[in-house]
Protein backbone atom coordinates (compact mmCIF):
# COMPACT_ATOMS: atom_id res chain seq x y z
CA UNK A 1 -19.52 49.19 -0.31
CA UNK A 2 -19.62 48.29 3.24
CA UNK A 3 -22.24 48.82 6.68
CA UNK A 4 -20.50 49.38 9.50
CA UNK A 5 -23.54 49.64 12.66
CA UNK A 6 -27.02 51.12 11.33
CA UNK A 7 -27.23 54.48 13.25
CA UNK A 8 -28.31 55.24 16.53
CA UNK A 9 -29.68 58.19 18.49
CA UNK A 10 -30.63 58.25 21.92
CA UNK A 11 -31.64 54.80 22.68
CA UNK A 12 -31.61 53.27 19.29
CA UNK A 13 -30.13 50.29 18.58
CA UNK A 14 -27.97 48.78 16.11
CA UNK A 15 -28.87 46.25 13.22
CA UNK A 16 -27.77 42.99 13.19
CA UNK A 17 -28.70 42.19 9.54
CA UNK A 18 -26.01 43.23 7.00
CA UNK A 19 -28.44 43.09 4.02
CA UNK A 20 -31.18 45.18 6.13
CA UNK A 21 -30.16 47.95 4.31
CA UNK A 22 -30.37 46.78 0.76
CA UNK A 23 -34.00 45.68 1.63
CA UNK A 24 -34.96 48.75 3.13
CA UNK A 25 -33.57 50.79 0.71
CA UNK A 26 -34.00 48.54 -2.44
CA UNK A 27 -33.06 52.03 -4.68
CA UNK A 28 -29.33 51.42 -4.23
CA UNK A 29 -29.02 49.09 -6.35
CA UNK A 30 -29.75 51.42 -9.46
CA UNK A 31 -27.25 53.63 -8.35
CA UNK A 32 -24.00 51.03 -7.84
CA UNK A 33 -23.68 47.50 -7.42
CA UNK A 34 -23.69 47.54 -3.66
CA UNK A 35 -21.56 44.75 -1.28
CA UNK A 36 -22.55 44.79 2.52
CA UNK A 37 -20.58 43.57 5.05
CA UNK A 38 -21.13 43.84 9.50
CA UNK A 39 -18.09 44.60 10.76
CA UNK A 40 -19.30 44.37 14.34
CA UNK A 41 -22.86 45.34 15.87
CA UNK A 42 -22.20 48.39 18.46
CA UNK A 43 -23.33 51.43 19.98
CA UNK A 44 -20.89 54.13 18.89
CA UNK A 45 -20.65 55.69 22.00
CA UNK A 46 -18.46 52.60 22.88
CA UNK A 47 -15.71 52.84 20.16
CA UNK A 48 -12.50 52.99 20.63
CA UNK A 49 -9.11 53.61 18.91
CA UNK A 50 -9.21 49.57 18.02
CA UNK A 51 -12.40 49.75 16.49
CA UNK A 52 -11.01 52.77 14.06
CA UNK A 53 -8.47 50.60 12.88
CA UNK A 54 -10.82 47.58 12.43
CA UNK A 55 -12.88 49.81 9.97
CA UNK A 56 -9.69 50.89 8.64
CA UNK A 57 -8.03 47.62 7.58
CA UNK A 58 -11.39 46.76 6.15
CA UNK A 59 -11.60 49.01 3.45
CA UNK A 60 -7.25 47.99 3.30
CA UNK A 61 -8.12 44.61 2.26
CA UNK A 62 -11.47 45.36 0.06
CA UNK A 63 -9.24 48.49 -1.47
CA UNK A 64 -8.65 46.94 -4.82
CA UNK A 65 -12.32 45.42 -5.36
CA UNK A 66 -14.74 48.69 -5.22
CA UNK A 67 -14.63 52.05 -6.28
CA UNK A 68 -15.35 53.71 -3.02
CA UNK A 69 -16.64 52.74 0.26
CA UNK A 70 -19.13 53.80 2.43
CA UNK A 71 -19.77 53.45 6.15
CA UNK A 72 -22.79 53.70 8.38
CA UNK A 73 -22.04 54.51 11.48
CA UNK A 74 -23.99 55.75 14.69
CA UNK A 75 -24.04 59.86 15.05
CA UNK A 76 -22.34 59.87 18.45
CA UNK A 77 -18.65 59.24 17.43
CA UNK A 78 -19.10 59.93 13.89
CA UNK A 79 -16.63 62.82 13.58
CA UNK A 80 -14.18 61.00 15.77
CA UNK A 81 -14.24 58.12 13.37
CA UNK A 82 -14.40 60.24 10.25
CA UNK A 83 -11.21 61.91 11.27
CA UNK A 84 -9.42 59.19 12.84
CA UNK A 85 -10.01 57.14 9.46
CA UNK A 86 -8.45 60.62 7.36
CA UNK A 87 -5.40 59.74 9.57
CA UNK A 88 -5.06 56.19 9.41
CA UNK A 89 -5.95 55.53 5.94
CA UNK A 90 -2.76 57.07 4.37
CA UNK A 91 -2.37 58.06 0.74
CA UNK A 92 -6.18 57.27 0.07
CA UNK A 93 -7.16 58.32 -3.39
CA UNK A 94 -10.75 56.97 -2.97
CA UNK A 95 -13.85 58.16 -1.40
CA UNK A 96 -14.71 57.03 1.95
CA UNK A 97 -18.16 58.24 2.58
CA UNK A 98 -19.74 58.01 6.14
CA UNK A 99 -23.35 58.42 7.17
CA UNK A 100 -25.82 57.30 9.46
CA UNK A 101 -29.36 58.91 10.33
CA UNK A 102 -31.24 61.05 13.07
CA UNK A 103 -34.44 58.60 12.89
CA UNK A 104 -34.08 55.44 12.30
CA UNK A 105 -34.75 53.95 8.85
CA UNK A 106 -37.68 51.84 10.31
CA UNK A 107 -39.65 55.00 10.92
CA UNK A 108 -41.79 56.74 7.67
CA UNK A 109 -40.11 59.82 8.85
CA UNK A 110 -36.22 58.36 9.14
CA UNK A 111 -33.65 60.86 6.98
CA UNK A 112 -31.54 57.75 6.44
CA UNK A 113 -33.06 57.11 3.08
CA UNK A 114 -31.57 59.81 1.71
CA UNK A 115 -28.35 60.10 3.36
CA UNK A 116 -27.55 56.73 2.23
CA UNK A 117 -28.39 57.25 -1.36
CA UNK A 118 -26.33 60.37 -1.44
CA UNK A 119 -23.58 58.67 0.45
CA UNK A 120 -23.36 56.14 -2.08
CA UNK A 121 -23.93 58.57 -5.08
CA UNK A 122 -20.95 60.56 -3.56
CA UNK A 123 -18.95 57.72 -3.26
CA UNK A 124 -18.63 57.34 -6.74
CA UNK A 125 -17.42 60.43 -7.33
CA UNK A 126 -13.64 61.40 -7.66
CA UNK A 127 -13.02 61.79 -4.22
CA UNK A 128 -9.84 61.34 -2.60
CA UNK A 129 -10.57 61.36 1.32
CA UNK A 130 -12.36 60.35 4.42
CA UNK A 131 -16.16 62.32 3.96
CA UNK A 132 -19.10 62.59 6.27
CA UNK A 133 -22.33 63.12 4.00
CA UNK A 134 -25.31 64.40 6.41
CA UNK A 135 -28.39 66.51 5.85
CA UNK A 136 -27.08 66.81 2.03
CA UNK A 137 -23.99 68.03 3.09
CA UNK A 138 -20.87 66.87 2.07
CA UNK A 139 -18.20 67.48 4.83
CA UNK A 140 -14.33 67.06 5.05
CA UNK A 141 -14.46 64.14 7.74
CA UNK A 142 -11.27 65.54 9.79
CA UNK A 143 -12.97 69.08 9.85
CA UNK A 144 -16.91 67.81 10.99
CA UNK A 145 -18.24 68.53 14.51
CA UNK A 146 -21.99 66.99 15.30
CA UNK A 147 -24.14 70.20 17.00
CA UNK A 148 -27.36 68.72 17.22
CA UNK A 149 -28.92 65.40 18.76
CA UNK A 150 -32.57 66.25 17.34
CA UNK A 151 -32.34 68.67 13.42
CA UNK A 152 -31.47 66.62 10.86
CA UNK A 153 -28.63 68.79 10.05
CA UNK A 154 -27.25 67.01 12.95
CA UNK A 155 -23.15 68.01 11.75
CA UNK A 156 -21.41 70.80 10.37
CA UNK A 157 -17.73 71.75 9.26
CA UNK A 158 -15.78 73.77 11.19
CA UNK A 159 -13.35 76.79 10.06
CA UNK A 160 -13.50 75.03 6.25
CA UNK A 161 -15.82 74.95 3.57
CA UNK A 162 -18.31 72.20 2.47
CA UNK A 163 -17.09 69.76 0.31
CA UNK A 164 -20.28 69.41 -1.88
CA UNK A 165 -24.32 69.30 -1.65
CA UNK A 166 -27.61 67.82 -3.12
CA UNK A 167 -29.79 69.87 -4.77
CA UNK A 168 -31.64 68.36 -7.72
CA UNK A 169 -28.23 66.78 -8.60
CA UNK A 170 -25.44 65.94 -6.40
CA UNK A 171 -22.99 69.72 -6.72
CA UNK A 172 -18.79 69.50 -5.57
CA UNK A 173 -16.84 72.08 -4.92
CA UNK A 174 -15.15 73.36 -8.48
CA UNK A 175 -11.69 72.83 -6.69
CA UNK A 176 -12.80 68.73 -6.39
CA UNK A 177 -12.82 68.55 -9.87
CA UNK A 178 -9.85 67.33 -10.87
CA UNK A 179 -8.49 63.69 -10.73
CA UNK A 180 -7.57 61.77 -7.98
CA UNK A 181 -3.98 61.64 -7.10
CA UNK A 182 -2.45 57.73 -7.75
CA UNK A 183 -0.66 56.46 -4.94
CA UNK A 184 -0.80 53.52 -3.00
CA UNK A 185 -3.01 52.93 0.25
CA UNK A 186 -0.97 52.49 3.71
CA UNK A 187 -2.29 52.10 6.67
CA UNK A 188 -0.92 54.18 9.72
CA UNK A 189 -1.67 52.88 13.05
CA UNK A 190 1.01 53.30 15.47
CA UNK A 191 -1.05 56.48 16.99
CA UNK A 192 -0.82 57.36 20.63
CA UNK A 193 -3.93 56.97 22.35
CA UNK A 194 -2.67 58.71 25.56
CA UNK A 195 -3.95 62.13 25.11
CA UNK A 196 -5.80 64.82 27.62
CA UNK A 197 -8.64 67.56 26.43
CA UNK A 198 -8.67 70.57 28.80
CA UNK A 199 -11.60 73.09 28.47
CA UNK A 200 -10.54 76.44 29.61
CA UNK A 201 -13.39 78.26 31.61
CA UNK A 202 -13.46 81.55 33.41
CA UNK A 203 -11.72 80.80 37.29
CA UNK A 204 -10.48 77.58 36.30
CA UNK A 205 -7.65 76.55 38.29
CA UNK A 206 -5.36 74.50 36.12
CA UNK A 207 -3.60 73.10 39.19
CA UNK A 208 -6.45 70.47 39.07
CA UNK A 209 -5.04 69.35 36.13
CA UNK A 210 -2.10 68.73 37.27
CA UNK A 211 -2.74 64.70 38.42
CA UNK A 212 -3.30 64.25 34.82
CA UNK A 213 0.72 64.59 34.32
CA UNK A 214 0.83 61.47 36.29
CA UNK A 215 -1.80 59.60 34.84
CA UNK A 216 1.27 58.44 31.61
CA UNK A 217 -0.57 61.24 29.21
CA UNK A 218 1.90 62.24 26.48
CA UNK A 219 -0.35 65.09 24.63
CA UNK A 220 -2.88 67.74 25.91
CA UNK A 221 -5.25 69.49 23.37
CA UNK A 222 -6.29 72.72 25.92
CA UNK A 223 -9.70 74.21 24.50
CA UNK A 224 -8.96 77.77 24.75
CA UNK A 225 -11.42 81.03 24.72
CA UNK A 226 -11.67 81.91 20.98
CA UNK A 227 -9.07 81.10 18.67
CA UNK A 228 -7.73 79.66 21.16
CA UNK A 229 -7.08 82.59 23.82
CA UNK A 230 -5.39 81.57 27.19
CA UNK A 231 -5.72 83.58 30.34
CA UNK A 232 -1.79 85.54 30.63
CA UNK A 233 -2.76 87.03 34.06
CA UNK A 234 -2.63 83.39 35.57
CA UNK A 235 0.95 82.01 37.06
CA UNK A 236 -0.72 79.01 37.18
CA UNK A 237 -1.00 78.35 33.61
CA UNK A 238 2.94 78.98 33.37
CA UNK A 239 3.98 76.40 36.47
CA UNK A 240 1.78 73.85 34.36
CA UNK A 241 3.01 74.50 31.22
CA UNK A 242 6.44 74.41 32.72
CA UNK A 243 5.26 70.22 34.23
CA UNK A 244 4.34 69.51 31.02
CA UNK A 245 7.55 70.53 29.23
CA UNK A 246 9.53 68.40 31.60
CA UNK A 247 7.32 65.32 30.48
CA UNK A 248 8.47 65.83 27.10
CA UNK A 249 4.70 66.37 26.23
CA UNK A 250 3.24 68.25 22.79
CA UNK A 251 0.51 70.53 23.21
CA UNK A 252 -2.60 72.11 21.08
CA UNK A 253 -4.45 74.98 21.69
CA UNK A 254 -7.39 74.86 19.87
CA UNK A 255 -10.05 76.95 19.07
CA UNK A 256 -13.30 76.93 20.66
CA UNK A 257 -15.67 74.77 18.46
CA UNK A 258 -17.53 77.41 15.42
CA UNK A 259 -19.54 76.39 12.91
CA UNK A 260 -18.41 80.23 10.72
CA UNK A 261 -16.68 79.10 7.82
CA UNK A 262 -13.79 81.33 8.69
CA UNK A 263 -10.26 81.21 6.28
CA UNK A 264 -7.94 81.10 9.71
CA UNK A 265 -8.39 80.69 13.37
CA UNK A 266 -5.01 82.40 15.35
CA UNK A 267 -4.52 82.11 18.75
CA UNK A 268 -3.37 85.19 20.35
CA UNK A 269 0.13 86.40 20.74
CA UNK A 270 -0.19 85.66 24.53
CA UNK A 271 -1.49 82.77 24.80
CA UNK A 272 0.96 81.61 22.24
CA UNK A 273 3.71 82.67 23.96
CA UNK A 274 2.83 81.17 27.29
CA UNK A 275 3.17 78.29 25.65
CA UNK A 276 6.48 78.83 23.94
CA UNK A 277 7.78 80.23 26.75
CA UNK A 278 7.31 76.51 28.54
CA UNK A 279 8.74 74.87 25.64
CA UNK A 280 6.32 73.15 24.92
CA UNK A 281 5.86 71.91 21.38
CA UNK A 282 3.07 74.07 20.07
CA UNK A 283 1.22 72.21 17.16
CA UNK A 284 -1.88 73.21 14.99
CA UNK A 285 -1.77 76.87 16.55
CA UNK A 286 -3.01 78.37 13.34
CA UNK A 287 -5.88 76.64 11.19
CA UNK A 288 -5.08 77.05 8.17
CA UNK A 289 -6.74 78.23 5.06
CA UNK A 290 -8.40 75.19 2.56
């Protein structure tokens, strides 16, 4: 098992102690026999892409020595991390497990005591992905959004259902059990960093946008009106479509962010076409059913 940075909300601060967390939680060790280990002392509003891969080649080189692995990261860029790691940490037929806390776990009231317990209970399960356990919810880590900064439900999964819960015992989903796949662990970080998030909005001129195509961007992910709507009354959208084409750039509309546990999320045929009609490589138009 690992700590990453003890969580943070607002202006709480990380823990410098590696073995804090085995004092202040002393329980853990009837549940697994629990290795800690800092890999660096940071707010997670300041991560980055290297920092994901840090974490990543971590739990590469301690792959063979535990059973699963759990992080505890700061709520800010949890999701980003949690799906980042899904992407990087290729063929993973282990759980990675992270969680962090709303209240920190020096105050009587802190939720971290039991998202860390579950967290670790979780991770030895048979689980064969990247996790975020939170408010005794298990969530896919690549499908987790954080809504709030103050309930201690602070994330939820988006268009997908939730991987597992704690009751009075720790419940997965039937379809999770079943055995781990066996393959072997590779590590895939050659991602491009250079990517653009548009939010559409009602009299948004996308012209504005348009510097961006200089800026050396090679993606755009455009945040559309509901499953990803675009305005088709707009020329506007069409001439920038058209700039990004000839930058040999891929494009994503996406759906605006729900927490509805819905089976797919289509964009309309309108919006889709606009896109098409640019030639611009459409990807992840459709969310598709778990």
């Amino acid at each position: 098992m690992m700590e990453e940075n003890a969580s943070q909300s607002g202006n709480f601060k990380p823990s410098h102690d590696p073995n804090c967390l085995l004092q202040q939680i002393p329980d853990l060790t009837k549940i697994a026999k629990i290795d800690s280990k800092l890999i660096f002392n940071k707010d997670s509003a300041n991560f980055c892409a290297q920092d994901w891969i840090i974490i990543a080649e971590t739990i590469y080189e301690n792959y063979s020595r535990y059973d699963g692995f759990v992080v505890i990261h700061g709520t800010d860029t949890m999701s980003y991390t949690a799906s980042a790691l899904s992407f990087i940490l290729q063929g993973l037929n282990k759980p990675v497990i992270l969680t962090g806390s709303q209240i920190p776990l020096s105050e009587v009231a802190s939720d971290g005591r039991n998202n860390v317990i579950n967290a670790v209970r979780f991770a030895g399960e048979d689980i064969a992905e990247v996790c975020i356990f939170f408010g005794s919810r298990l969530i896919r880590g690549n499908k987790s959004t954080k809504i709030s900064e103050f309930d201690l439900r602070a994330f939820e999964t988006v268009n997908a259902p939730y991987l597992g819960k704690v009751g009075l015992d720790i419940i997965l989903r039937e379809s999770y059990r079943h055995p781990s796949p066996q393959r072997n662990l590779e590590l895939k970080t050659d991602f491009d960093t250079h990517v653009a998030i548009i939010k559409i909005f009602p009299n948004i001129n996308i012209s504005y946008f348009e510097t961006l195509l200089q800026t050396g961007i090679r993606g755009i992910v455009i945040e559309g009106f509901g499953a990803g709507n675009l305005p088709d009354k707009d020329e506007r959208f069409d001439a920038f479509f058209k700039k990004c084409q000839e930058k040999d750039m891929s494009g994503l509309s996406q759906p605006n962010v729900s927490t509805e546990q819905q089976n797919t999320n289509d964009m309309s045929g309108a919006s889709r076409q606009k896109i098409l009609d640019a030639s611009l490589p459409l990807i992840g138009a459709k969310k598709q059913p778990l």
